[in-house]
N, C-alpha and C. Protein backbone atom coordinates (compact mmCIF):
# COMPACT_ATOMS: atom_id res chain seq x y z
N UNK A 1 13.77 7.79 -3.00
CA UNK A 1 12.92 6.62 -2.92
C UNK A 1 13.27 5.85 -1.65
N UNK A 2 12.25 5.89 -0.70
CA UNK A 2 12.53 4.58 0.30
C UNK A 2 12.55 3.16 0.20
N UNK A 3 13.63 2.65 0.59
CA UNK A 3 14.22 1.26 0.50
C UNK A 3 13.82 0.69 1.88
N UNK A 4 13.13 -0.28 1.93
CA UNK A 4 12.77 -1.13 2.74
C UNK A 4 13.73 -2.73 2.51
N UNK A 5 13.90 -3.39 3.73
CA UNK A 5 14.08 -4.31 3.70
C UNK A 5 13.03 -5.68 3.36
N UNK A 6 13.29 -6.61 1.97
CA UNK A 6 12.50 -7.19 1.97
C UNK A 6 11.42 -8.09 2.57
N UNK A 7 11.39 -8.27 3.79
CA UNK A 7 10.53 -9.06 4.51
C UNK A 7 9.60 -7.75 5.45
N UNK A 8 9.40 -6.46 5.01
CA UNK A 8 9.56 -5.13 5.23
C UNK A 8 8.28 -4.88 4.32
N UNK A 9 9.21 -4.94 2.80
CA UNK A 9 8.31 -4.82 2.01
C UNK A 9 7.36 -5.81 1.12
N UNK A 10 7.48 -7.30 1.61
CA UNK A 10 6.12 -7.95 1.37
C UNK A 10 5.04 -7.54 2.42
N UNK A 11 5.58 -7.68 3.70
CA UNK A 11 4.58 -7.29 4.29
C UNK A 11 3.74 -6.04 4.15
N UNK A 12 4.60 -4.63 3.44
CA UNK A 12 3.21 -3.84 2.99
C UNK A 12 2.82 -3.72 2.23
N UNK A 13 3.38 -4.80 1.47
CA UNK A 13 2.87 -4.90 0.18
C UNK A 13 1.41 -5.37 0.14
N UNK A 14 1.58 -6.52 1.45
CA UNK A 14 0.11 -7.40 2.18
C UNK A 14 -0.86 -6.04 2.27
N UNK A 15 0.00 -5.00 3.33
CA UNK A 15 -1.17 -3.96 3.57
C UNK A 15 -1.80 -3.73 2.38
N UNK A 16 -1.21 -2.78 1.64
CA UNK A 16 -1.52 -1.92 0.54
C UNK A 16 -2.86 -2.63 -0.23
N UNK A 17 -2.23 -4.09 -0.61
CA UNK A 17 -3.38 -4.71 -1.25
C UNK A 17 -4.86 -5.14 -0.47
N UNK A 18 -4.25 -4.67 0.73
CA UNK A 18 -5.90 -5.27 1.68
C UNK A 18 -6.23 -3.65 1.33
N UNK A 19 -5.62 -2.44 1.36
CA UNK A 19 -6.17 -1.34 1.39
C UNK A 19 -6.92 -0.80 0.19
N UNK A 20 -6.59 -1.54 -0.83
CA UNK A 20 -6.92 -1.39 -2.26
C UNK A 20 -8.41 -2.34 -2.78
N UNK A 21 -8.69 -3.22 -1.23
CA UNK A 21 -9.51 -3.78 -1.45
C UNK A 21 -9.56 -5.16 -2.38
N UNK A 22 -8.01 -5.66 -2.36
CA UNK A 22 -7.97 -6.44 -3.36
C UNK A 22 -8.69 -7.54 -2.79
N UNK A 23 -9.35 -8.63 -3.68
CA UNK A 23 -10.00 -9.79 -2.96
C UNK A 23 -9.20 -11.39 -3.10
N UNK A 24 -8.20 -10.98 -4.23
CA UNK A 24 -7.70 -12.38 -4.31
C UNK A 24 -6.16 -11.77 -3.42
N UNK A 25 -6.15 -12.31 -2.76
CA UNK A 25 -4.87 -12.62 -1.60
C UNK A 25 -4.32 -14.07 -1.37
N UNK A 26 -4.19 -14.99 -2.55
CA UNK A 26 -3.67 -15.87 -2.61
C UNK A 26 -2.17 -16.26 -3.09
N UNK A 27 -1.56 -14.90 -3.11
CA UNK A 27 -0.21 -14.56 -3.95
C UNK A 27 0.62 -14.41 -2.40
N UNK A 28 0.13 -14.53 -1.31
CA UNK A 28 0.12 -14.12 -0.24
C UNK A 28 0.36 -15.52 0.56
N UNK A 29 1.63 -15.29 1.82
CA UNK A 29 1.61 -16.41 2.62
C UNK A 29 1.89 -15.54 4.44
N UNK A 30 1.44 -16.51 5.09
CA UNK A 30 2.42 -16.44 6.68
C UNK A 30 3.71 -17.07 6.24
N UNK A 31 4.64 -16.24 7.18
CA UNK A 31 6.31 -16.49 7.17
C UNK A 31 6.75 -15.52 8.02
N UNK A 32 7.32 -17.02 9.02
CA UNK A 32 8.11 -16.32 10.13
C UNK A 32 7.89 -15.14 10.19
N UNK A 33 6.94 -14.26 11.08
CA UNK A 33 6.89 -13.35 11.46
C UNK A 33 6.57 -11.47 10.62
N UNK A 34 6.30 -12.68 9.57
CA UNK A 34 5.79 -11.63 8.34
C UNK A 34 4.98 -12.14 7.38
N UNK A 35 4.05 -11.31 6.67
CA UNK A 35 3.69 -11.67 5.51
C UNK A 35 4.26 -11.62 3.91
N UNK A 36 4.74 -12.72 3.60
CA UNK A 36 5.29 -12.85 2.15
C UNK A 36 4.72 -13.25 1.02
N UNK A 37 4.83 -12.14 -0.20
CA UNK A 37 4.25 -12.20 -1.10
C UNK A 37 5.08 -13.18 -2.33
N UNK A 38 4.80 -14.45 -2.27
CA UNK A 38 5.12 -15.92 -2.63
C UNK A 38 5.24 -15.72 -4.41
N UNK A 39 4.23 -14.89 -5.03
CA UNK A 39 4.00 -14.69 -6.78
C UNK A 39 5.06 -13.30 -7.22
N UNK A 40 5.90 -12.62 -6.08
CA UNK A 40 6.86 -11.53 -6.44
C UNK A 40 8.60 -12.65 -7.04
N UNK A 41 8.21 -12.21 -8.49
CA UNK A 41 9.41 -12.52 -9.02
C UNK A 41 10.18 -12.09 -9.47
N UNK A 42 10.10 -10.53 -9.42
CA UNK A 42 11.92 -10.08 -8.91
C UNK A 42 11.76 -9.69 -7.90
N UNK A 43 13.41 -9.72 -8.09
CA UNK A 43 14.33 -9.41 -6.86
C UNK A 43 14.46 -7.94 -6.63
N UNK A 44 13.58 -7.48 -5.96
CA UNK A 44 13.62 -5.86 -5.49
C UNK A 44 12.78 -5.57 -4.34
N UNK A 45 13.23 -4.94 -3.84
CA UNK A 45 12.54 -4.15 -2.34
C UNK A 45 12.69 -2.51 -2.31
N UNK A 46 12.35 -2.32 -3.73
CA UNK A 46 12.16 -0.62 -3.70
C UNK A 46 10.74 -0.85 -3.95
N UNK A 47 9.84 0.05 -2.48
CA UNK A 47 8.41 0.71 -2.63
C UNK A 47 8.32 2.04 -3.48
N UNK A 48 7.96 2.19 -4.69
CA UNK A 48 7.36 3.32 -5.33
C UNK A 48 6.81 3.64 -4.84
N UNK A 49 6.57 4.97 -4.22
CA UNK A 49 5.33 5.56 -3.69
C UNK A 49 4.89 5.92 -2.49
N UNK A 50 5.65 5.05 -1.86
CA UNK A 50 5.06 4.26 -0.39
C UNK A 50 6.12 4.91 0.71
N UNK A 51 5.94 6.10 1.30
CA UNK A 51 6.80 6.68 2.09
C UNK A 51 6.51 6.34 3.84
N UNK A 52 6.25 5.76 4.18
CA UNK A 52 5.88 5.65 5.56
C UNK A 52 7.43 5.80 6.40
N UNK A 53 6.76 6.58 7.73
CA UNK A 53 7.63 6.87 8.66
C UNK A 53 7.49 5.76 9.86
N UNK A 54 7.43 4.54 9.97
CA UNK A 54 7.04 3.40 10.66
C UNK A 54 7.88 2.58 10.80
N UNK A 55 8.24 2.24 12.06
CA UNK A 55 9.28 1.13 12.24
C UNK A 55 8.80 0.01 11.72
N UNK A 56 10.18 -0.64 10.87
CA UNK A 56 9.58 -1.94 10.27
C UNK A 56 8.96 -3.00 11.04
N UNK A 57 9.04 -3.19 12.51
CA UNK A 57 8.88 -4.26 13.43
C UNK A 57 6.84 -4.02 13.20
N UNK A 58 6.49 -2.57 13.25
CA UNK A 58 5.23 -2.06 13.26
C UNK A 58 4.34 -3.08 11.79
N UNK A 59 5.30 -2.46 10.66
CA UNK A 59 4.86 -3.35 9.25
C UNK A 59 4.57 -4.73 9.55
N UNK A 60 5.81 -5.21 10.27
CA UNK A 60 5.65 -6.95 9.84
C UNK A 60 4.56 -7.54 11.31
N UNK A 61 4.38 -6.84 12.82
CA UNK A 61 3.48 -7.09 13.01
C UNK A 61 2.43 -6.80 12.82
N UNK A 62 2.08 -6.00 12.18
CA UNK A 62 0.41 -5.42 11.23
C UNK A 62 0.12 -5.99 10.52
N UNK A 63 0.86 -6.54 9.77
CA UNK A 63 0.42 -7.61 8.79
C UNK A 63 0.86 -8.73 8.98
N UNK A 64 1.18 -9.66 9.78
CA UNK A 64 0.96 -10.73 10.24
C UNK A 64 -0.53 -10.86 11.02
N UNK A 65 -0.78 -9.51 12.34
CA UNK A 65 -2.06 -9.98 12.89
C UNK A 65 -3.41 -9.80 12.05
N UNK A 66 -2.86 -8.74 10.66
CA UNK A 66 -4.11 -8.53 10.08
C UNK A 66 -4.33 -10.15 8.77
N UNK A 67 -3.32 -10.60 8.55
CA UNK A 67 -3.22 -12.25 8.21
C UNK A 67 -4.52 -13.11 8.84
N UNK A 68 -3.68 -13.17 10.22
CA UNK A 68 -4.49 -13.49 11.35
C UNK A 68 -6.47 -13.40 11.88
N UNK A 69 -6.26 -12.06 11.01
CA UNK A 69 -7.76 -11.24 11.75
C UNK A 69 -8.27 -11.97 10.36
N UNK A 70 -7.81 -11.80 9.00
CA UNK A 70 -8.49 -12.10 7.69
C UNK A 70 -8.89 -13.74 7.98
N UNK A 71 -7.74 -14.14 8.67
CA UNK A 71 -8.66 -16.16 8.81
C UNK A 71 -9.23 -16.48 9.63
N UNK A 72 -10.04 -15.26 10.85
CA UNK A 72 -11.03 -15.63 11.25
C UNK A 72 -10.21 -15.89 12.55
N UNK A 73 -8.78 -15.36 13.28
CA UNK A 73 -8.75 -15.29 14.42
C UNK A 73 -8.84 -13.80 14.98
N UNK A 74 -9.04 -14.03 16.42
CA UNK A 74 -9.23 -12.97 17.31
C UNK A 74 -7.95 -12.29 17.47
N UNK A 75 -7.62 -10.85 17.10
CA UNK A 75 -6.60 -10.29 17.76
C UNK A 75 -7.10 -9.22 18.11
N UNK A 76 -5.42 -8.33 18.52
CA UNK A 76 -5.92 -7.07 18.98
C UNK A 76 -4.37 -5.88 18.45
N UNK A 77 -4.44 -5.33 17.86
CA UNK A 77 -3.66 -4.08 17.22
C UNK A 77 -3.27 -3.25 18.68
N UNK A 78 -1.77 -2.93 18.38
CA UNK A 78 -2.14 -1.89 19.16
C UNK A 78 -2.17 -0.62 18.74
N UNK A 79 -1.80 0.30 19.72
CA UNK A 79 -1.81 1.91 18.93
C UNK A 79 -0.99 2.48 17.65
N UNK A 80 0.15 1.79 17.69
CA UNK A 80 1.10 2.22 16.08
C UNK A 80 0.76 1.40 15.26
N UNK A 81 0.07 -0.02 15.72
CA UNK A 81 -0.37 -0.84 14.29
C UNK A 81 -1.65 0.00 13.94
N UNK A 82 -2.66 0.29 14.58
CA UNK A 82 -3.98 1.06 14.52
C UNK A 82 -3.54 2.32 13.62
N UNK A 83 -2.38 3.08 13.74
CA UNK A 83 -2.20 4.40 13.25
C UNK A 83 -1.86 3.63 12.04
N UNK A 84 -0.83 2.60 11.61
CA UNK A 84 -0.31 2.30 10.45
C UNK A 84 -1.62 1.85 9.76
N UNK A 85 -2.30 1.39 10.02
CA UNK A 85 -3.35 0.87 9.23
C UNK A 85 -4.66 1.96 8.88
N UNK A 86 -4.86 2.90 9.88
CA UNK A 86 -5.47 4.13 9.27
C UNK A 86 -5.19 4.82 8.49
N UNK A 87 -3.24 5.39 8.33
CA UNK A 87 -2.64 5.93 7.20
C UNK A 87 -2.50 4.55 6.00
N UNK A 88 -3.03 3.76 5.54
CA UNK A 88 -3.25 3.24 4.32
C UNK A 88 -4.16 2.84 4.31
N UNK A 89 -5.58 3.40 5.22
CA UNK A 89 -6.92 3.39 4.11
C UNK A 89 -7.49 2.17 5.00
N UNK A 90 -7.00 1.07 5.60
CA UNK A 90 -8.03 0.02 5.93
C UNK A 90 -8.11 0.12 7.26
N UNK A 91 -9.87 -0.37 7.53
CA UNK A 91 -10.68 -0.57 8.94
C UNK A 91 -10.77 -1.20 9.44
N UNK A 92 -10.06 -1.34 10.76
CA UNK A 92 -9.73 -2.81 11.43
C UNK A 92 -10.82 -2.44 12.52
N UNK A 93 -11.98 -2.24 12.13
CA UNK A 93 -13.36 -2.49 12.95
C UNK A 93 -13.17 -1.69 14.52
């Protein structure tokens, strides 16, 4: 099982649920340089499932700018955030 570091794994946790199409993302905050999932009440940072070969720096800026892109600002992905976000399913246009 891959162990991520927690500020690691809220942030794909952010992905996963934008990839799943979830619509309520209010369990969800910006933080320092990541996205944190504010309604996770335990204490664990084991991803079931979730094997990615991606530097964590890739996770927590992908989902900070995709934060970003969801409230209606302008960014721009680059090529390993673009690949990380194609291998879990969502279209960053």
């Amino acid at each position: 099982m891959k162990r991520y570091p927690r500020d690691v794994a809220h942030s794909l946790a952010f992905l996963v649920a934008i990839s799943k199409r979830e619509s309520d993302l209010s369990g969800f905050e910006l933080n320092n340089g990541y996205v944190k999932y504010v309604e996770y009440v335990e204490d664990s940072y084991d991803c079931k499932g979730i094997d990615l070969d991606v530097d964590p720096g890739i996770v927590k800026s992908t989902s900070t700018k995709m934060w970003n892109y969801l409230t209606g600002n302008k960014v721009e992905f680059d090529d390993k955030e673009k690949e990380l976000l194609r291998k879990l399913g969502i279209d960053n246009g």
